[in-house]
Protein backbone atom coordinates (compact mmCIF):
# COMPACT_ATOMS: atom_id res chain seq x y z
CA UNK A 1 322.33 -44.90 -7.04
CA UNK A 2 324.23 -44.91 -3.95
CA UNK A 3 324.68 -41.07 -3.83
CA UNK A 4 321.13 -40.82 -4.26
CA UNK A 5 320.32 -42.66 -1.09
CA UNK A 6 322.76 -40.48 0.77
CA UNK A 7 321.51 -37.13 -0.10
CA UNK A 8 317.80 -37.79 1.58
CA UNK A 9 319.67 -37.94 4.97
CA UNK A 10 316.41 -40.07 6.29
CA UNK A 11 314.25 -36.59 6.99
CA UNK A 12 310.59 -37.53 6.85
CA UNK A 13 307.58 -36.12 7.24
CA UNK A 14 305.94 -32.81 6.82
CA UNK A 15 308.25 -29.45 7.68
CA UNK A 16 307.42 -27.21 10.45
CA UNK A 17 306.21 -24.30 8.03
CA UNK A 18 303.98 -26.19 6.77
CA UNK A 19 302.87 -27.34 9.79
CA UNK A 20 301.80 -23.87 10.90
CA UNK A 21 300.73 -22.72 7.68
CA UNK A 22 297.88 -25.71 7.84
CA UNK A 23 297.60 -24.76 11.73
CA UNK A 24 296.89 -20.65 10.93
CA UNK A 25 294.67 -21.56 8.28
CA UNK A 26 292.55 -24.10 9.79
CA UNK A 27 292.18 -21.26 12.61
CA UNK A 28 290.89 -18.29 10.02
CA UNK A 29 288.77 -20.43 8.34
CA UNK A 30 286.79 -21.84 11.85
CA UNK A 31 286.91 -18.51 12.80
CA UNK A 32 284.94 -17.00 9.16
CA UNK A 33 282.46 -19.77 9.64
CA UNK A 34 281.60 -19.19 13.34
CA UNK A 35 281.09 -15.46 12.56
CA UNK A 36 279.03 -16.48 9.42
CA UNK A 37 276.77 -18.61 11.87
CA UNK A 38 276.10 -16.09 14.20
CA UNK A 39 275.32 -13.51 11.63
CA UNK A 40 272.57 -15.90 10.05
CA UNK A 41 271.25 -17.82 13.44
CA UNK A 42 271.52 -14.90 15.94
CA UNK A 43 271.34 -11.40 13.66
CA UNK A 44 267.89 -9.50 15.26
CA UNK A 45 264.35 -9.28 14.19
CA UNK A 46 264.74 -5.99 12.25
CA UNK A 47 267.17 -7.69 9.53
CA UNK A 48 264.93 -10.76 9.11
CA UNK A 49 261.84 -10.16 6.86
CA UNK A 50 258.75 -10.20 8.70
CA UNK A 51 255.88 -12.53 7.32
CA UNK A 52 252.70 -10.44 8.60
CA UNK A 53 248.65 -10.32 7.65
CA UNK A 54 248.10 -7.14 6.10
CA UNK A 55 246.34 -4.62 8.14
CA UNK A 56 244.72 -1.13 7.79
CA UNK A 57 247.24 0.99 8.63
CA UNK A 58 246.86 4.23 10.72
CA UNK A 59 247.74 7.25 8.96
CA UNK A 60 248.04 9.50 12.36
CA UNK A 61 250.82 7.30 13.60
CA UNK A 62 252.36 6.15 10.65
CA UNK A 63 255.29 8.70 9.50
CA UNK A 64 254.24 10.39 6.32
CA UNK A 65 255.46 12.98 3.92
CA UNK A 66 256.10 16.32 6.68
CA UNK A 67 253.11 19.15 6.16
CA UNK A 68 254.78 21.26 8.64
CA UNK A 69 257.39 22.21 9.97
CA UNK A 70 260.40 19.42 11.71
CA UNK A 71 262.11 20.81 14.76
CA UNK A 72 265.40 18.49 15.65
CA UNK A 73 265.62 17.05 18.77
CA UNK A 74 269.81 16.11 19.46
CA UNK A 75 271.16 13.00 20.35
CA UNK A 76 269.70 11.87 23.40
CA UNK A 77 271.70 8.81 25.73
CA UNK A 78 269.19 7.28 27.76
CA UNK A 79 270.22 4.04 30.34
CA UNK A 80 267.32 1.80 29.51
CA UNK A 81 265.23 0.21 32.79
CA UNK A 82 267.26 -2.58 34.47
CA UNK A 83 270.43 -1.80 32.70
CA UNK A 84 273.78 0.21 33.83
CA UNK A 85 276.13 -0.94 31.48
CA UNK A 86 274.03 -0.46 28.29
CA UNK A 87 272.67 2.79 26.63
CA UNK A 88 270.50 3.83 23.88
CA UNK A 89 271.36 6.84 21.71
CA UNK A 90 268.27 8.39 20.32
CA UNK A 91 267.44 11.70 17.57
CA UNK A 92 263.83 12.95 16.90
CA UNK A 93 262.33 15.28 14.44
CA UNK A 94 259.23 16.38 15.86
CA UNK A 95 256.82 18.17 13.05
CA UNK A 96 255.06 20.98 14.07
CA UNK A 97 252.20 22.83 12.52
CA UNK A 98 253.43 25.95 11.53
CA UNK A 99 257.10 28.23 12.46
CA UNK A 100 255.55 29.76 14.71
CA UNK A 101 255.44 26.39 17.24
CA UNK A 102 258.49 25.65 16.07
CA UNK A 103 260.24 28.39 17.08
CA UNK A 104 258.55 28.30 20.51
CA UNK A 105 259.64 24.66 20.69
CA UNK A 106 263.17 25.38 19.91
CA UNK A 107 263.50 28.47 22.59
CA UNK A 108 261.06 27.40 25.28
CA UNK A 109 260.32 24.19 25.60
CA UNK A 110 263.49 22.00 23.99
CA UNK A 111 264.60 21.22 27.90
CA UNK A 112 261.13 19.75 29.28
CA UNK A 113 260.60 17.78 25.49
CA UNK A 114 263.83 16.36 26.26
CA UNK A 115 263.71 15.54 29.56
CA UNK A 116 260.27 13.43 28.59
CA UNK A 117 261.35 11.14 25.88
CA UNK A 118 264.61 10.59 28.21
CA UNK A 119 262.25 9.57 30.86
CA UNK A 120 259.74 7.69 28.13
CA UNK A 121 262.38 5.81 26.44
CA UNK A 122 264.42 4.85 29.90
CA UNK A 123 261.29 3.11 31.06
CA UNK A 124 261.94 0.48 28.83
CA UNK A 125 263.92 -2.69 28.95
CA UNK A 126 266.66 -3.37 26.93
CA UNK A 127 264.94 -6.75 25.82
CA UNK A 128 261.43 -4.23 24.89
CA UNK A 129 263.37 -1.73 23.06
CA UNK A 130 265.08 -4.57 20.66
CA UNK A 131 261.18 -6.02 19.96
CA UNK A 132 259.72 -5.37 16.53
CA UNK A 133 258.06 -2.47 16.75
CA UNK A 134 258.77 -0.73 19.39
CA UNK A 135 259.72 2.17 17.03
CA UNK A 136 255.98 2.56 15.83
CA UNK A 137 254.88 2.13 19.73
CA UNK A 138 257.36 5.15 21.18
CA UNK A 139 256.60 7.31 18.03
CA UNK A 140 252.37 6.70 19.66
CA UNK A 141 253.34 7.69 23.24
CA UNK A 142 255.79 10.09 22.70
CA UNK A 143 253.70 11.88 20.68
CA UNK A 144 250.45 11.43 22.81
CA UNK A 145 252.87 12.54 26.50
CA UNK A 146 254.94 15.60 24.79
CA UNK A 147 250.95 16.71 23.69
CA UNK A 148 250.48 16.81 27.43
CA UNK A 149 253.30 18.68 27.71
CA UNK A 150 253.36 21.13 25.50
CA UNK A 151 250.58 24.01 26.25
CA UNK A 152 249.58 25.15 22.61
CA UNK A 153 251.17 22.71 20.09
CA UNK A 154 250.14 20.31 18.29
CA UNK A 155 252.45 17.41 17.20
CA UNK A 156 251.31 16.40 13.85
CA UNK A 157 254.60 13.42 13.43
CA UNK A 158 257.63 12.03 15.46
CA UNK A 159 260.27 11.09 13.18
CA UNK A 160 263.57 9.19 14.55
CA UNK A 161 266.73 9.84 12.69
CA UNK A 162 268.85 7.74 15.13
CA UNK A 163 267.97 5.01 17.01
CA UNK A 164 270.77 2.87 18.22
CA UNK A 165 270.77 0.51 21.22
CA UNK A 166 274.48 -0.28 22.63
């Protein structure tokens, strides 16, 4: 029994690997449940499903299957109103009546359609442009300006393929 006794050489406690092991894990897991918090409390309107009265919707604004024909309108970077540091990267497919317009739209007039959604889409706030639907409103005025703007053609949709706010 006495060589027993001698063997422990009176070392108590926990050891310093498992110290840090405990430490490190303690660390991961605060850090999985803060980012689990702030993806349920904080994520942004357009993931959360929206309770809503049902309403007539309007078929001339609402995006429907295209009739016509969709001319591509590139990425566009816009710096929204009251922001330098932030952008928004925005692609439109704007449907035409027939390839005719679309071709003219494509040649002609790409620059000036361009340079009004840029101008349309930078007069919003970042805080407007992250609202429910704000999509539906700038697919309305788009639509109703580049009308203005374009002598001869008729828009008959605006379709976004990318709409990304950074």
């Amino acid at each position: 029994m006495a060589d027993v006794e001698t063997k422990s050489n009176g070392k108590k406690g926990i050891s310093l690997p498992v110290v840090v092991a405990l430490v490190i894990g303690a660390i991961v897991l605060q850090v999985g449940l803060l980012l689990i918090a702030f993806r349920l409390f904080l994520s942004s309107p357009q993931d959360s499903p929206e309770v809503s009265k049902p309403h007539k919707e309007d078929t001339s604004t609402n995006p429907t299957v295209p009739r016509g024909v969709i001319v591509p309108v590139e990425d566009l970077v816009v710096n929204p109103r009251g922001s330098s540091s932030r952008y928004v990267l925005v692609a439109l497919g704007l449907e035409v009546e027939n390839p005719k317009q679309g071709e003219q739209l494509r040649q002609e007039l790409m620059i000036p359609v361009r340079d009004r959604v840029m101008s349309i889409v930078s007069s919003y706030s970042i805080e407007e442009l992250q609202s429910a639907g704000i999509r539906d409103t700038l697919r309305v005025r788009i639509r109703k300006e580049l009308e203005q703007t374009l002598p001869g053609i008729r828009l008959q949709n605006v379709y976004f393929s990318k709409f990304v706010i950074q």
